[in-house]
C-alpha atoms as a PDB file:
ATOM      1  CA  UNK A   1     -18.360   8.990  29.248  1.00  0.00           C
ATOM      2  CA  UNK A   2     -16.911   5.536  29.115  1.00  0.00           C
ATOM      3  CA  UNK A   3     -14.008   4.150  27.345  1.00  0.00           C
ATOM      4  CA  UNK A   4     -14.272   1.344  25.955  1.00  0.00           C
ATOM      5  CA  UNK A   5     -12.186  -1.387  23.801  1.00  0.00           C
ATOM      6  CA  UNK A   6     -13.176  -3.178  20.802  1.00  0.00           C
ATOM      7  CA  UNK A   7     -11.552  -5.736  19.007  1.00  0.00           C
ATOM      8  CA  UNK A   8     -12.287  -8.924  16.586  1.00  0.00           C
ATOM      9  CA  UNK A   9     -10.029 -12.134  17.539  1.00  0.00           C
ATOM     10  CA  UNK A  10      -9.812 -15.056  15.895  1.00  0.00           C
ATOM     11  CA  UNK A  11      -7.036 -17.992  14.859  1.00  0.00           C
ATOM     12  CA  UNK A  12      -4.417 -17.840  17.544  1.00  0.00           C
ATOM     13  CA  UNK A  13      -5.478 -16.371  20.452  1.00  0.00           C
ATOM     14  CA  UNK A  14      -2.347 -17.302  22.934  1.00  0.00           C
ATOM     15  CA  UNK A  15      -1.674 -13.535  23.199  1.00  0.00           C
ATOM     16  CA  UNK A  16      -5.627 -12.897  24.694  1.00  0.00           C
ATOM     17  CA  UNK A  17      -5.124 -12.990  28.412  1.00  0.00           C
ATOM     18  CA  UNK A  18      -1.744 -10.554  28.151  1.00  0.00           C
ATOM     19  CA  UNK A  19      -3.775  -8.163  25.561  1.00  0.00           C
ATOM     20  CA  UNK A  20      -6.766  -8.019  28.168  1.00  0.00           C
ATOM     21  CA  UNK A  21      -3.951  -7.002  30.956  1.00  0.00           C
ATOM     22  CA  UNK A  22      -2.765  -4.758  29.191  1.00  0.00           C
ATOM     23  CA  UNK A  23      -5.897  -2.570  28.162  1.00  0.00           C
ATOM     24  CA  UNK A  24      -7.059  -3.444  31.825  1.00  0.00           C
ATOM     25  CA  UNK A  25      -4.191  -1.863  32.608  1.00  0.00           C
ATOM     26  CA  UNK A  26      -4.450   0.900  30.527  1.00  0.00           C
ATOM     27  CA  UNK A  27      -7.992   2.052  31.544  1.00  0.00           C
ATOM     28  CA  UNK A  28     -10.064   0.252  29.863  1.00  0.00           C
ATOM     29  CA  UNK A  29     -13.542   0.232  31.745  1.00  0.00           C
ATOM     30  CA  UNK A  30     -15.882  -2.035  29.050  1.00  0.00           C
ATOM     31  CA  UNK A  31     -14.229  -4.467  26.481  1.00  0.00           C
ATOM     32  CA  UNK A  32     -16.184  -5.245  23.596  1.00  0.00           C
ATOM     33  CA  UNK A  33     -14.036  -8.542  22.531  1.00  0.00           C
ATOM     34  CA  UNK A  34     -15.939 -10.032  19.349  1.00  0.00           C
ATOM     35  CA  UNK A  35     -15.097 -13.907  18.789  1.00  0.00           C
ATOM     36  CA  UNK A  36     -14.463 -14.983  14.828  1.00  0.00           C
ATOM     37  CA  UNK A  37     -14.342 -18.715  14.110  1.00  0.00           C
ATOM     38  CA  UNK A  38     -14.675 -20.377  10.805  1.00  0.00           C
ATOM     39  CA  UNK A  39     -16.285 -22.935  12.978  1.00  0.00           C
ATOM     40  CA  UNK A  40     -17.830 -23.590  15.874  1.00  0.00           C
ATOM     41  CA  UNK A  41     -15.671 -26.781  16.062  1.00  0.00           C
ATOM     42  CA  UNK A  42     -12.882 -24.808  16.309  1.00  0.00           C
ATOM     43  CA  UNK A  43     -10.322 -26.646  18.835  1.00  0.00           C
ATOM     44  CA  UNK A  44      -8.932 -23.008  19.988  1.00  0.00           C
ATOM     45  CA  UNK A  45     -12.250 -21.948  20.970  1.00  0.00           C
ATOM     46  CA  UNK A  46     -13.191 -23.272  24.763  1.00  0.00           C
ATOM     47  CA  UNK A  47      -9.655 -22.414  25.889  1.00  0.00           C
ATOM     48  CA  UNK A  48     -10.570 -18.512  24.420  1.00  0.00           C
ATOM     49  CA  UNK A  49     -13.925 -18.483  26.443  1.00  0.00           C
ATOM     50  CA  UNK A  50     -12.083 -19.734  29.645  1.00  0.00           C
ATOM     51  CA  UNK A  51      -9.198 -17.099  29.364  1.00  0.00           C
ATOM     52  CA  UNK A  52     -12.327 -14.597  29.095  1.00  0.00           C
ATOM     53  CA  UNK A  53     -14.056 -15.922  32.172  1.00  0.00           C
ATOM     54  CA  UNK A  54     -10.614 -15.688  33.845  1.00  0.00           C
ATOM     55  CA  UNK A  55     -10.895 -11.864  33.191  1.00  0.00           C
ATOM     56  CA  UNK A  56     -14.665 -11.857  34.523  1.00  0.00           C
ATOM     57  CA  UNK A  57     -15.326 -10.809  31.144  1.00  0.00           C
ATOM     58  CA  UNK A  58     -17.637 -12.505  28.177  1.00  0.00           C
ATOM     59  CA  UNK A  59     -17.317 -12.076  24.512  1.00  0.00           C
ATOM     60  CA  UNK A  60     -19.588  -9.916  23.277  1.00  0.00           C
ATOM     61  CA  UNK A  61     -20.592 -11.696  20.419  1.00  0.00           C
ATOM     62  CA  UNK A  62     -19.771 -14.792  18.422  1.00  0.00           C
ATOM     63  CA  UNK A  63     -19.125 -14.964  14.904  1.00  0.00           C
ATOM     64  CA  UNK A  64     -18.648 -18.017  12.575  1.00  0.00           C
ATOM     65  CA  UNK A  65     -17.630 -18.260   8.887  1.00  0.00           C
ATOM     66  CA  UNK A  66     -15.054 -17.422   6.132  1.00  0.00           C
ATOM     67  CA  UNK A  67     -12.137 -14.467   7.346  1.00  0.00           C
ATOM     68  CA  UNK A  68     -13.642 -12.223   4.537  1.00  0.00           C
ATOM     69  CA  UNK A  69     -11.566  -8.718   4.169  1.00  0.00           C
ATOM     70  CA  UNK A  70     -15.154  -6.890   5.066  1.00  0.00           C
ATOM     71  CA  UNK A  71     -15.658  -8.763   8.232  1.00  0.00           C
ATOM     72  CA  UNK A  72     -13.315  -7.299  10.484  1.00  0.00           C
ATOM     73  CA  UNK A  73     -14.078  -3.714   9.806  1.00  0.00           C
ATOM     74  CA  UNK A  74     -18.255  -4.561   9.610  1.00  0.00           C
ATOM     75  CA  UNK A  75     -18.142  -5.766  13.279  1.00  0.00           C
ATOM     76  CA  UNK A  76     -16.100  -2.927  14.550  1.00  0.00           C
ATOM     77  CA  UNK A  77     -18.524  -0.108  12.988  1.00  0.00           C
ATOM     78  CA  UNK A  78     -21.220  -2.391  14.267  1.00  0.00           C
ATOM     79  CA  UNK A  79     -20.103  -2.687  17.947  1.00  0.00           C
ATOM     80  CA  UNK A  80     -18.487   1.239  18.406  1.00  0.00           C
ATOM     81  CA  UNK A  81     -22.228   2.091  17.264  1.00  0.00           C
ATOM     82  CA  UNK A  82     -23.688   0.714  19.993  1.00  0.00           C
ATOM     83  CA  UNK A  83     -21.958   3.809  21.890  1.00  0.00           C
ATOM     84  CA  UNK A  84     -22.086   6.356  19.083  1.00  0.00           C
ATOM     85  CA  UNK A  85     -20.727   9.691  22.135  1.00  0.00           C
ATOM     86  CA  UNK A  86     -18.607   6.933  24.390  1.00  0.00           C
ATOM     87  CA  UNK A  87     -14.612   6.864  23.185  1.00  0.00           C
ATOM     88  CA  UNK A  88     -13.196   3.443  22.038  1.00  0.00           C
ATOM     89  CA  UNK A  89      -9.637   2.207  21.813  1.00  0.00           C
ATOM     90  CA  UNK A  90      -9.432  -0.316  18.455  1.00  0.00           C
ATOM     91  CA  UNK A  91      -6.944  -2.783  18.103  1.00  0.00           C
ATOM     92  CA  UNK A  92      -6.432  -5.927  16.931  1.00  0.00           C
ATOM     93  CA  UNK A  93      -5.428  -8.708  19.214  1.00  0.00           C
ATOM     94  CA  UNK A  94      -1.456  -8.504  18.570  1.00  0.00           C
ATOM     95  CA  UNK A  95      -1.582  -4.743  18.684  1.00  0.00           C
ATOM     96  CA  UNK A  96      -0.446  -2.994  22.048  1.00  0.00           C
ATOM     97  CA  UNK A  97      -0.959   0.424  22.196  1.00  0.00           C
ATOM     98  CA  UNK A  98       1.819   2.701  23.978  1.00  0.00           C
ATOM     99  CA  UNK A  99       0.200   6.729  25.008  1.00  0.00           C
ATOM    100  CA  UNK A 100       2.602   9.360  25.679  1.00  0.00           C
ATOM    101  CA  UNK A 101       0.711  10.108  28.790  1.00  0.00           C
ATOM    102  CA  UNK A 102      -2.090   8.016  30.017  1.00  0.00           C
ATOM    103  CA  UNK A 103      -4.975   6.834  28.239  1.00  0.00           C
ATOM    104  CA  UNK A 104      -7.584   9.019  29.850  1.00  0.00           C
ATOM    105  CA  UNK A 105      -5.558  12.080  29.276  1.00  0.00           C
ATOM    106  CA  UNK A 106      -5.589  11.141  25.379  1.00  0.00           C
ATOM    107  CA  UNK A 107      -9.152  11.461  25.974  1.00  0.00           C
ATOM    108  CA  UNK A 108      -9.230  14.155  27.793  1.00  0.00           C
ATOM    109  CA  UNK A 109      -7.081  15.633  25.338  1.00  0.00           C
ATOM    110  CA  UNK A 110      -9.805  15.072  22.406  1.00  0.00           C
ATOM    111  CA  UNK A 111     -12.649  16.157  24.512  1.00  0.00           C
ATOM    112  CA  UNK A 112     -10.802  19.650  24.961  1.00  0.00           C
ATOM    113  CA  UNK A 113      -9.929  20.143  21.323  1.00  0.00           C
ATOM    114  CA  UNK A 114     -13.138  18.774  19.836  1.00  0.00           C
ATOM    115  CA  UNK A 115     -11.165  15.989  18.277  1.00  0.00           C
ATOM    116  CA  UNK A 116     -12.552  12.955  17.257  1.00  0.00           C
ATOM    117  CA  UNK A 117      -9.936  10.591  17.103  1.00  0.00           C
ATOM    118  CA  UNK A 118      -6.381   9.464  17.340  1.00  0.00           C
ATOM    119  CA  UNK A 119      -3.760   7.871  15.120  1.00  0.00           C
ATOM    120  CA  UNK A 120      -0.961   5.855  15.036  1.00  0.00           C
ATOM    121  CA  UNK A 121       1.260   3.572  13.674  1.00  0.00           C
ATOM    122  CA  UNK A 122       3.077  -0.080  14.409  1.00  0.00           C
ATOM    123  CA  UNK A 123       6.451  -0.808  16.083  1.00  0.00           C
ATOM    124  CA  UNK A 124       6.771  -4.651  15.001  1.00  0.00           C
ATOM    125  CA  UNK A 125       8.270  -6.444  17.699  1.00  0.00           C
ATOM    126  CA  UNK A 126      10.841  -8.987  17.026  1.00  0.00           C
ATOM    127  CA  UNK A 127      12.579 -11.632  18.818  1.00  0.00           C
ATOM    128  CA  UNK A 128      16.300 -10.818  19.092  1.00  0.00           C
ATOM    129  CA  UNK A 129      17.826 -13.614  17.345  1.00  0.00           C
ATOM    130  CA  UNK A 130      15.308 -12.852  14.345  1.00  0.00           C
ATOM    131  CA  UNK A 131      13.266 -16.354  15.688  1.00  0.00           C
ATOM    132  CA  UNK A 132       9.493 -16.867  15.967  1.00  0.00           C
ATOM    133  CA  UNK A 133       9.153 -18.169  19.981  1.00  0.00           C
ATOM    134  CA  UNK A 134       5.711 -19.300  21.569  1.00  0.00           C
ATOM    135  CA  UNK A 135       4.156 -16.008  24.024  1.00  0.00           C
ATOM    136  CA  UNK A 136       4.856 -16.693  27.567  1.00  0.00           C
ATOM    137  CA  UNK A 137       1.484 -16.954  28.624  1.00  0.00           C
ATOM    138  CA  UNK A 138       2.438 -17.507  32.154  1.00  0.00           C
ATOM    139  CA  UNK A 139       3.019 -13.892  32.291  1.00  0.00           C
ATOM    140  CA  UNK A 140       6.412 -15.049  33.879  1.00  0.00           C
ATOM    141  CA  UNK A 141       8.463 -13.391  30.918  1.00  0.00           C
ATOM    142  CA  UNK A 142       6.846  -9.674  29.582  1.00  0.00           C
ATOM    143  CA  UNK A 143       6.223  -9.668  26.035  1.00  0.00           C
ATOM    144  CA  UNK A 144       8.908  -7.068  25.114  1.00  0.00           C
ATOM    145  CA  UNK A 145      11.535  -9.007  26.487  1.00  0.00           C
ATOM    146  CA  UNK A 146      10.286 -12.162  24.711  1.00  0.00           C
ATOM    147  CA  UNK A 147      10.364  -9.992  21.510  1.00  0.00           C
ATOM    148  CA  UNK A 148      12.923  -7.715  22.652  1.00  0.00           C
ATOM    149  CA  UNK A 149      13.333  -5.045  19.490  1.00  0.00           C
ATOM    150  CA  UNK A 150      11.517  -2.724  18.107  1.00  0.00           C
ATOM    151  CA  UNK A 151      11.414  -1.631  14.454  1.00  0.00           C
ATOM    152  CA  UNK A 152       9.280  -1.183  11.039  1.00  0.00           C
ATOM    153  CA  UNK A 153       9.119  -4.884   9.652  1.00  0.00           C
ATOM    154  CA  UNK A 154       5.236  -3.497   8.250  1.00  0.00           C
ATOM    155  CA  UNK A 155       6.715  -0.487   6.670  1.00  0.00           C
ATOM    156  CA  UNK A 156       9.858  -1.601   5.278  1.00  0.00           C
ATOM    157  CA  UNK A 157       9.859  -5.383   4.434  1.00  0.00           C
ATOM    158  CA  UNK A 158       6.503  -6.324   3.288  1.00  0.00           C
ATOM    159  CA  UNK A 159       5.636  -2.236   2.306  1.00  0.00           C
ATOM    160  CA  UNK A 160       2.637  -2.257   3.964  1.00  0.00           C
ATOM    161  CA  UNK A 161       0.610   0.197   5.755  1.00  0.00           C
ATOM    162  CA  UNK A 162       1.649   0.659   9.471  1.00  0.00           C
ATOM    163  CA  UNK A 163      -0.917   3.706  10.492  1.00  0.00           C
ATOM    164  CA  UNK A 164      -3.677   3.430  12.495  1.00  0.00           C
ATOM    165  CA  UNK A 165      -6.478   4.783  13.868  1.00  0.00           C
ATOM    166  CA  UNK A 166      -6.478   3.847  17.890  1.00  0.00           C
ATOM    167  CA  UNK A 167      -8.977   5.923  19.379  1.00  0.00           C
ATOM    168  CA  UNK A 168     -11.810   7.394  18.512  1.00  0.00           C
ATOM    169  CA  UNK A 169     -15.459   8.290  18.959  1.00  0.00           C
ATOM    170  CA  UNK A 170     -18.376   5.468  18.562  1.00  0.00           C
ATOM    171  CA  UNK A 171     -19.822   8.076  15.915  1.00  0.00           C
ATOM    172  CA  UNK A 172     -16.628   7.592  13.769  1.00  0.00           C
ATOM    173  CA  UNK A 173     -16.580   5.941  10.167  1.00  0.00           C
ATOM    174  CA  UNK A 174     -13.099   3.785   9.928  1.00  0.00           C
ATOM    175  CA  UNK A 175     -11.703   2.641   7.337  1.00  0.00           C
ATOM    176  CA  UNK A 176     -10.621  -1.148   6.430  1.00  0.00           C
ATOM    177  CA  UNK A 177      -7.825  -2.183   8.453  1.00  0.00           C
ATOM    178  CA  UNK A 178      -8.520   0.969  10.705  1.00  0.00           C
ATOM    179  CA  UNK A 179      -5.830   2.359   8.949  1.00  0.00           C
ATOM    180  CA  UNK A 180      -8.120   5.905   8.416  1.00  0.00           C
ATOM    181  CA  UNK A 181     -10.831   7.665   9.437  1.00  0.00           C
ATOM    182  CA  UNK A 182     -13.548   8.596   6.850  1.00  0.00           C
ATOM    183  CA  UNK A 183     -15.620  11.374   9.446  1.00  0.00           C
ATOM    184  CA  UNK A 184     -14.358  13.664  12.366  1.00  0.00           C
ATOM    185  CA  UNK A 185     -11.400  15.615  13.049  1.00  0.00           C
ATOM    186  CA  UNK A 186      -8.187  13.829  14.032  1.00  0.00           C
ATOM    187  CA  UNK A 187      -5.166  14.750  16.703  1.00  0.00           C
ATOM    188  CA  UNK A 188      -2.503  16.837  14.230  1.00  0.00           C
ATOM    189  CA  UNK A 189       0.564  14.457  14.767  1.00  0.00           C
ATOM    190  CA  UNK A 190       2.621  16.486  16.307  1.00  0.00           C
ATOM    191  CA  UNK A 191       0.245  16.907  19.545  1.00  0.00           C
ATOM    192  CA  UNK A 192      -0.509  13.085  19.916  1.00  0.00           C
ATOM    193  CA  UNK A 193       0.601   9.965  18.002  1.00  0.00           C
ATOM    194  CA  UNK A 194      -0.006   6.453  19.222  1.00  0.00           C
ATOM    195  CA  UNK A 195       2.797   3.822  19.265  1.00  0.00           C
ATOM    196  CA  UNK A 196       1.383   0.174  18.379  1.00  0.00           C
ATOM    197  CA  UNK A 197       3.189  -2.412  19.446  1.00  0.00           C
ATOM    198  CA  UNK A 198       2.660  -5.083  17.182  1.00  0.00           C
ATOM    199  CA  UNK A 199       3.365  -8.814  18.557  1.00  0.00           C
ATOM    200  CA  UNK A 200       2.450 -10.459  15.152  1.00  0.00           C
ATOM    201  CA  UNK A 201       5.856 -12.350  15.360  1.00  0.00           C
ATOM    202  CA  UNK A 202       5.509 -15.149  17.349  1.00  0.00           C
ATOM    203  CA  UNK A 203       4.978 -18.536  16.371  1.00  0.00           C
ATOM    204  CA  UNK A 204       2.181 -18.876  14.591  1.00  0.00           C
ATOM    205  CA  UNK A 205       2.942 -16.216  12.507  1.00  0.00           C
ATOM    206  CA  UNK A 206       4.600 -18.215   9.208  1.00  0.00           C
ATOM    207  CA  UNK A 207       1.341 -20.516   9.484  1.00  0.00           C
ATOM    208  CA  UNK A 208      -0.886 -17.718   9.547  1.00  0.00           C
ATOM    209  CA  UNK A 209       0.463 -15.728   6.621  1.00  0.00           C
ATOM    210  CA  UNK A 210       0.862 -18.741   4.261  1.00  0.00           C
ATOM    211  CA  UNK A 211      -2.740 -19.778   5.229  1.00  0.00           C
ATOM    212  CA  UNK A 212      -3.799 -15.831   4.297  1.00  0.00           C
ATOM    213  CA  UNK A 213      -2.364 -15.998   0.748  1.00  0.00           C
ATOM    214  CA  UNK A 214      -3.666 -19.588   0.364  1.00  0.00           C
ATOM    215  CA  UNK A 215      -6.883 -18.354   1.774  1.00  0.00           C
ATOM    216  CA  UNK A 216      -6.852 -14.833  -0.197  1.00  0.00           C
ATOM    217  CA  UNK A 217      -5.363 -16.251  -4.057  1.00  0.00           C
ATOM    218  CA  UNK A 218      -8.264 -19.468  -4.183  1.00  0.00           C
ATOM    219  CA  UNK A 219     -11.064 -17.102  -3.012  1.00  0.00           C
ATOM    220  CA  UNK A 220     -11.753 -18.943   0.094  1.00  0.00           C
ATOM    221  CA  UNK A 221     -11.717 -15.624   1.461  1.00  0.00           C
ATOM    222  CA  UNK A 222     -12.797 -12.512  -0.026  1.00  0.00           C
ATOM    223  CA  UNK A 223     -10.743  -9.931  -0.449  1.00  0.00           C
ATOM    224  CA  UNK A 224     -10.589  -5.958  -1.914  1.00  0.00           C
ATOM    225  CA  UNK A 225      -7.009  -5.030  -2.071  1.00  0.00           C
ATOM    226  CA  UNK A 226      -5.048  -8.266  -3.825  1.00  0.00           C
ATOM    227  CA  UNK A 227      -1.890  -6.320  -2.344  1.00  0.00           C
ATOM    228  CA  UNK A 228      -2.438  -7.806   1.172  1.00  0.00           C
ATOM    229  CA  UNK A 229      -0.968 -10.931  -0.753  1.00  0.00           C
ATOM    230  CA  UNK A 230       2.044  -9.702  -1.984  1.00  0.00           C
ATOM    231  CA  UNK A 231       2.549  -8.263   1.724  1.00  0.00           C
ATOM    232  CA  UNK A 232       2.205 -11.867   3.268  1.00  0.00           C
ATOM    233  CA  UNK A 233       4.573 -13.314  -0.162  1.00  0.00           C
ATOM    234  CA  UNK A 234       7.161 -10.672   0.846  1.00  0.00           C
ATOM    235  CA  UNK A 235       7.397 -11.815   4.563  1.00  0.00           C
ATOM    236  CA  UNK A 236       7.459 -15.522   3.639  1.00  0.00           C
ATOM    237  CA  UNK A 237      10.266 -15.078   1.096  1.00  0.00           C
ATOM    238  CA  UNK A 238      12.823 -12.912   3.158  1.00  0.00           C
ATOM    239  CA  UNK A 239      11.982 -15.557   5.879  1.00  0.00           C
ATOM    240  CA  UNK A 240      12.667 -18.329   3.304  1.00  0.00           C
ATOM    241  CA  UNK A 241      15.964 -16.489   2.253  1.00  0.00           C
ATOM    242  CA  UNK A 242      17.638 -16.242   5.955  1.00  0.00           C
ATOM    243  CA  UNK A 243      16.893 -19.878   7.338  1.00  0.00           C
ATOM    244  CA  UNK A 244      13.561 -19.396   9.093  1.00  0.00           C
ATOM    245  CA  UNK A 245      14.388 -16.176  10.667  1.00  0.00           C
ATOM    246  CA  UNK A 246      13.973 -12.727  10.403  1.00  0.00           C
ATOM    247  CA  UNK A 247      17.553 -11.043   9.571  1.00  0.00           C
ATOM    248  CA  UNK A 248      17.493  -8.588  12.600  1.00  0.00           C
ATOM    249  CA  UNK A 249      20.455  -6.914  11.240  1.00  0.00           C
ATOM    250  CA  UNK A 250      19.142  -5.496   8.202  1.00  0.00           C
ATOM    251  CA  UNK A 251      19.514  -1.698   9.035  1.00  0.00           C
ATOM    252  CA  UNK A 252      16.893  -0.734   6.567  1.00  0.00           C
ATOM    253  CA  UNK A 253      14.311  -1.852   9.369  1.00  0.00           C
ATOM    254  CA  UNK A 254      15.030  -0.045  12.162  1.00  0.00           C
ATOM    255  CA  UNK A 255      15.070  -3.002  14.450  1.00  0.00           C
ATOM    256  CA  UNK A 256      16.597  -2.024  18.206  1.00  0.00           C
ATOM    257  CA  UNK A 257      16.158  -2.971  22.039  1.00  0.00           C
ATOM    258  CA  UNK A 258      12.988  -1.198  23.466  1.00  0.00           C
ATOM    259  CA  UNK A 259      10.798  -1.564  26.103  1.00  0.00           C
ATOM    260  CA  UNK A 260       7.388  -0.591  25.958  1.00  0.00           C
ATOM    261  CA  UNK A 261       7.974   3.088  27.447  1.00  0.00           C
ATOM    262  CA  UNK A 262       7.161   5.766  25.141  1.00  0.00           C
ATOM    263  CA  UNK A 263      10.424   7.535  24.793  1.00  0.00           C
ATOM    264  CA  UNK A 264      12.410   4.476  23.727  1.00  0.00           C
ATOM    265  CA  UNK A 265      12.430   4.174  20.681  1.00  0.00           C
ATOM    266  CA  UNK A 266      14.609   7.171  20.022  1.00  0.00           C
ATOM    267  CA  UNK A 267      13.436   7.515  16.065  1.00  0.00           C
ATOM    268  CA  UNK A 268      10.013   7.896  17.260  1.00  0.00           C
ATOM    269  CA  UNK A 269       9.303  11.311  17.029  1.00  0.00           C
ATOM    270  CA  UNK A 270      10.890  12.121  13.306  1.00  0.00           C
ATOM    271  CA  UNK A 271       8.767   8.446  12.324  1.00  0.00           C
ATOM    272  CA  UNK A 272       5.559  10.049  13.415  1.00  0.00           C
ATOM    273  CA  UNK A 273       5.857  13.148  11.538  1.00  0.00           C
ATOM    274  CA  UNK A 274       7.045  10.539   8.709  1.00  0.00           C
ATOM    275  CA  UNK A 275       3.966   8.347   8.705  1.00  0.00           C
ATOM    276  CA  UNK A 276       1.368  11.468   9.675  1.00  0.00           C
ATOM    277  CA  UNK A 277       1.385  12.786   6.655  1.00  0.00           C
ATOM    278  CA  UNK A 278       2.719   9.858   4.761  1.00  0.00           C
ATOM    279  CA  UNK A 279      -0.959   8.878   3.489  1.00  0.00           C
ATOM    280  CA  UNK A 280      -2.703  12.469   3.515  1.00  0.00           C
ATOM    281  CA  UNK A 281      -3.125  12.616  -0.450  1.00  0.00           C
ATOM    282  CA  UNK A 282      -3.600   8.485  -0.949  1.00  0.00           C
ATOM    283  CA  UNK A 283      -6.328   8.766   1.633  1.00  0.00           C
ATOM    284  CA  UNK A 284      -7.915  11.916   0.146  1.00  0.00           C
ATOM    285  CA  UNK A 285      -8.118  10.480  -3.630  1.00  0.00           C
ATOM    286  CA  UNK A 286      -9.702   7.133  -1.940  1.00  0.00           C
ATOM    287  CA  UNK A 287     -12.014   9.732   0.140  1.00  0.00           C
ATOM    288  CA  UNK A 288     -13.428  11.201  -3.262  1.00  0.00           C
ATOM    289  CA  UNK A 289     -13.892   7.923  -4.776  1.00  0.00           C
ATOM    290  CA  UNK A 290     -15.870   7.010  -1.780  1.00  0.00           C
ATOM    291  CA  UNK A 291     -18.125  10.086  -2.253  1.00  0.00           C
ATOM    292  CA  UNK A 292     -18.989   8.758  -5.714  1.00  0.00           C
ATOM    293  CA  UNK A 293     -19.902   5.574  -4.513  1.00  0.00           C
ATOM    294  CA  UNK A 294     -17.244   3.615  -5.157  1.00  0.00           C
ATOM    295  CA  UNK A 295     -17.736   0.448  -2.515  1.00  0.00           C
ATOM    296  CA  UNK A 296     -15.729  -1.707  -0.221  1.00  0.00           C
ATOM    297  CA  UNK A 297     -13.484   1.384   0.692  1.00  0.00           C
END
C-alpha cells in the first residue's frame, strides 16, 4: 500500500515548491502532480518544471487548453485510477492539509474501520493586516506567519463550500471540487476531520478571481454551477469596499492567529461537527439526481 498525492496546478504556481515540502513532509511516498496550461507558451511554465526537478520529481502529465469546470475533477478520477486499492491525499495546490495525528495513522485508521475516505474542510489563511503579500518562496518566512490568521473567508464571505474530501481510496468516485464523495464509506466526523489550510490569499489572488468570472460569464470557460461567479463577485466587492484589503476584523469570519498545529484553532472542533453534517441532505438530493442520470454532477 502506497500513499500517494494527486493534484492539478495551473496559473500561479509560486506556492509549488512549499506545497511539495509540505506533503513530502507529510508522508507522501508518490506525487502525481498534473500540469494545466492554456498554452504551451505559457511564461510560468519552465520555472514550474524546474521547481519539479528541484524535488527529483516530474509532472505526471501535461495538459493544455481552456480551465473548463470538468477538467479538474476528470484528471483526478483519471490519475487516482491508475491505483484503484493505493490511498491518495487530493488537494489543490493552495490547500495544506493539517491531520490530527500523522498522515499514515489517518490511513491506518481507514484500513481498520473499512473506511474509504476522509473529509474536511478549509481554514482560509489571511495576512494580518487583511493585505495580499507575494509567498516567500525562499522558504525563509513559513507560510502561516506570512498569512498569519486563520478563519472561514470560503464559508462566510463569498458562501461557498469549504468541505472536502482529502483522502481517499483510488477506487473512489469524487465529486466536482472534491467537495463529496459519490462511492465508499467515509470517517464519521467526530473520529477524523481534516483541517485545509487554504493559502488562496496571496497576491495573485484579485487577478485570478476577476479573470474566473471574466473567464466563467463570456463562456471562455465552461462551467456547471453559475454560482462559482457570484462567489468570486462577492470576494472582489468586499475587497473593493475596504481599500484593497480584506477587513480582518469582521468577527463574522472567524479570522485569528494560528499556526499550522492542529489544536489551534480553538473553534475547530464545534466547526467540524458544523460543516460534517452541514451538506448531508444537499449532497443526498444531488446523489439521487445522479442516479437518474442527471450529468456533470
Amino acid at each position: 500500500m502506497t500513499i500517494r498525492m494527486v493534484s492539478v496546478v495551473g496559473g500561479d504556481t509560486s506556492l509549488l515548491e512549499r506545497f511539495l515540502d509540505h506533503y513530502r513532509g507529510l508522508g507522501v511516498e508518490e506525487f502525481h502532480v498534473v500540469r494545466h496550461v492554456e498554452s504551451m507558451s505559457d511564461p510560468g511554465l519552465p520555472e514550474s518544471i524546474e521547481v519539479m526537478h528541484r524535488a527529483g520529481l516530474e509532472f505526471s502529465r501535461m495538459s493544455e487548453g481552456p480551465w473548463h469546470e470538468h477538467l479538474n475533477p476528470r484528471l483526478i478520477r483519471e490519475t487516482m485510477a491508475e491505483h484503484p486499492d493505493d490511498w491518495w491525499v487530493v488537494a489543490d495546490l493552495d490547500e495544506f492539509q493539517v491531520y490530527p495525528d500523522t498522515l499514515a495513522e489517518a490511513v491506518r485508521h481507514c484500513e481498520r474501520h473499512d473506511y474509504d475516505y476522509v473529509e474536511g474542510a478549509f481554514l482560509d489563511r489571511v495576512a494580518a493586516d487583511g493585505s495580499f503579500p507575494e509567498p516567500d518562496v525562499t522558504g525563509g518566512t513559513p507560510l502561516w506567519q506570512q498569512y498569519g490568521l486563520a478563519g472561514l473567508l470560503t464559508l462566510r464571505l463569498m458562501r461557498a463550500r469549504p468541505t472536502k474530501v482529502t483522502l481517499a481510496r483510488g477506487r473512489a468516485e469524487l465529486g466536482y471540487g472534491q467537495h463529496n464523495s459519490w462511492t465508499g464509506r467515509g470517517v464519521p466526523t467526530g473520529s477524523l476531520y481534516t483541517q485545509v489550510h487554504h493559502f488562496k490569499w496571496t497576491a495573485s489572488a484579485h487577478e485570478r478571481l476577476v479573470r474566473r468570472v471574466d473567464a466563467y460569464s463570456t463562456g471562455t470557460w465552461q462551467i456547471n454551477n453559475p454560482v462559482i461567479i457570484d462567489e468570486s463577485k462577492a470576494f472582489l466587492a468586499h475587497v473593493a469596499e475596504h481599500g484593497g484589503r480584506l477587513d480582518v476584523d469582521d468577527p463574522d469570519l472567524g479570522l485569528r492567529p494560528c499556526t499550522l498545529a492542529y489544536e489551534d484553532y480553538r473553534d475547530w472542533p464545534a466547526l467540524a461537527v458544523e460543516l460534517g453534517s452541514a451538506y448531508r441532505e444537499f449532497d443526498a438530493g444531488r446523489a439521487r439526481l445522479r442516479a437518474a442520470g442527471t450529468p456533470n454532477l
